[in-house]
C-alpha atoms as a PDB file:
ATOM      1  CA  UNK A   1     279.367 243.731-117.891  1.00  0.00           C
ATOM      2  CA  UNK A   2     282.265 242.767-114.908  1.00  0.00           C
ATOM      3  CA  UNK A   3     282.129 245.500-112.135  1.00  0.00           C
ATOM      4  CA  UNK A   4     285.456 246.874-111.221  1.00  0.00           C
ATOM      5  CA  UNK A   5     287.095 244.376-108.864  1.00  0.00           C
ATOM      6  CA  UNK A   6     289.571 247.116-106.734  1.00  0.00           C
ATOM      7  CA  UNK A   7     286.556 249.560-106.623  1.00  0.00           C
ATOM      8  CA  UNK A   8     284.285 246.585-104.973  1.00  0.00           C
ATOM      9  CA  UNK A   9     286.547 245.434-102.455  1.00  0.00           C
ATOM     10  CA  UNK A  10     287.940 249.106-101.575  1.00  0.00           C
ATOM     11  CA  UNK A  11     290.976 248.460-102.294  1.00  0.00           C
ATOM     12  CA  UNK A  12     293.020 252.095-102.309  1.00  0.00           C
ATOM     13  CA  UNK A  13     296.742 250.929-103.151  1.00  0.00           C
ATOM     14  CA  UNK A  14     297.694 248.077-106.037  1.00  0.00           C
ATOM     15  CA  UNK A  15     300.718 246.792-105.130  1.00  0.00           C
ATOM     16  CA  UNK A  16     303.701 245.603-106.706  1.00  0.00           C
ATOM     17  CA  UNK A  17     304.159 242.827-104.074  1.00  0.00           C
ATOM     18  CA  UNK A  18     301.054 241.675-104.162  1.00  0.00           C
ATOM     19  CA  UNK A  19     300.973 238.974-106.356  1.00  0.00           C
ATOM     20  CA  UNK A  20     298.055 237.168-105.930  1.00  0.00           C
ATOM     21  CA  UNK A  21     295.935 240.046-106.915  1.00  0.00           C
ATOM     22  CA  UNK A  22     298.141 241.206-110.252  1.00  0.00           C
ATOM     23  CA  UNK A  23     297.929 237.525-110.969  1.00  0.00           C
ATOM     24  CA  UNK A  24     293.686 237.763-111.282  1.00  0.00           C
ATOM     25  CA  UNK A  25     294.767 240.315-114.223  1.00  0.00           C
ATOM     26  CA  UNK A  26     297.012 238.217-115.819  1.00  0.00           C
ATOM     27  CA  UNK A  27     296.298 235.229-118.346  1.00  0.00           C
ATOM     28  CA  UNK A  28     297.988 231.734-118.279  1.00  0.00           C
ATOM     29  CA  UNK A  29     300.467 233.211-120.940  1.00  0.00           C
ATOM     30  CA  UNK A  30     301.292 235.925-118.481  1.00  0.00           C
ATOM     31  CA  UNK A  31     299.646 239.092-120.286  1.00  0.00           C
ATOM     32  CA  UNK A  32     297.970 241.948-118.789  1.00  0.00           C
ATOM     33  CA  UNK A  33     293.724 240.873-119.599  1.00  0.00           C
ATOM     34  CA  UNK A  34     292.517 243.599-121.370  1.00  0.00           C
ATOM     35  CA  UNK A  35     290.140 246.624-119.248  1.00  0.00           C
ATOM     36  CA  UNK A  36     287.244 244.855-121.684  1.00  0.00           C
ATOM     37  CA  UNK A  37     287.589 241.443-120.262  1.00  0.00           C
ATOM     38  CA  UNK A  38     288.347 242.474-116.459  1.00  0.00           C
ATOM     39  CA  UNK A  39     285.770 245.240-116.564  1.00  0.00           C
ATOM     40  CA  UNK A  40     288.291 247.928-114.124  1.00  0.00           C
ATOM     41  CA  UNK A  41     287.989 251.410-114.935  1.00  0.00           C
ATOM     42  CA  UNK A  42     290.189 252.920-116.729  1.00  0.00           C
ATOM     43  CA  UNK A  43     292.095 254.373-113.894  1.00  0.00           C
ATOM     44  CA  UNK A  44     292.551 251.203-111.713  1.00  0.00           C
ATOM     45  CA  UNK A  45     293.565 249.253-115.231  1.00  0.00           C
ATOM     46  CA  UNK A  46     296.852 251.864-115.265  1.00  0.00           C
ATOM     47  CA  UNK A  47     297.313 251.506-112.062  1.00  0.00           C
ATOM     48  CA  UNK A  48     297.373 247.645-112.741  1.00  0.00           C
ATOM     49  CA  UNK A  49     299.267 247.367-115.660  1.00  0.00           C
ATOM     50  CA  UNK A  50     301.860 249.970-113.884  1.00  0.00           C
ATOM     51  CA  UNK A  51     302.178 247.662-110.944  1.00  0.00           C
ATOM     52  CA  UNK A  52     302.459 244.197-113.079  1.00  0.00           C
ATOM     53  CA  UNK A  53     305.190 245.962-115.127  1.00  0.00           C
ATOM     54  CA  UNK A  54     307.109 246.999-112.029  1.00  0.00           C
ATOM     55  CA  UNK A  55     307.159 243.579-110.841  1.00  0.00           C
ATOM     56  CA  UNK A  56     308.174 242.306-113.680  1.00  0.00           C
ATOM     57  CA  UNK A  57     311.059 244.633-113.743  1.00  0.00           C
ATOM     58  CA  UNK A  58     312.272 243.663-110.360  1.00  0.00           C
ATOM     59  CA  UNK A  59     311.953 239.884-111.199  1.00  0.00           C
ATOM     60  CA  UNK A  60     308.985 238.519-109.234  1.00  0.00           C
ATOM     61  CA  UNK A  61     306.673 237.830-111.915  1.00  0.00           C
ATOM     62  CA  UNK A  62     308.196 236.509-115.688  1.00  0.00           C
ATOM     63  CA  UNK A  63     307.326 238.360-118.363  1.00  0.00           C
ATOM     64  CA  UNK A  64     306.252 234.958-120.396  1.00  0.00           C
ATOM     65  CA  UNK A  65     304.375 232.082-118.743  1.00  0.00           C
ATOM     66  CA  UNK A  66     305.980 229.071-120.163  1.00  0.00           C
END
């Protein structure tokens, strides 16, 4: 089993601008890897998944990966 990457490198705050890190939870197709695949906990997965949407939102990540 993965261990949770945010909880191993301390990380306290997922960002919305941070886009190298919500890209390591995204797939070439630009969907969110499921919790099962990335092995986060559950409550650093929502906090991903609420970050990667609000960047998407604002326009600085596409929603599809052509």
């Amino acid at each position: 089993m993965k261990t949770d990457y945010i909880e191993e490198n301390k990380i306290t705050h997922v960002d919305y601008k941070d886009l190298a890190l919500l890209d390591k939870f995204r797939n070439q197709h630009g969907r969110i890897i499921a919790r099962k695949h990335t092995g986060l906990s559950a409550k650093n997965q929502k906090k991903v998944e609420k970050a990667i949407k609000q960047a998407r939102f604002l326009g600085l990540i596409a929603y599809i990966e052509a």
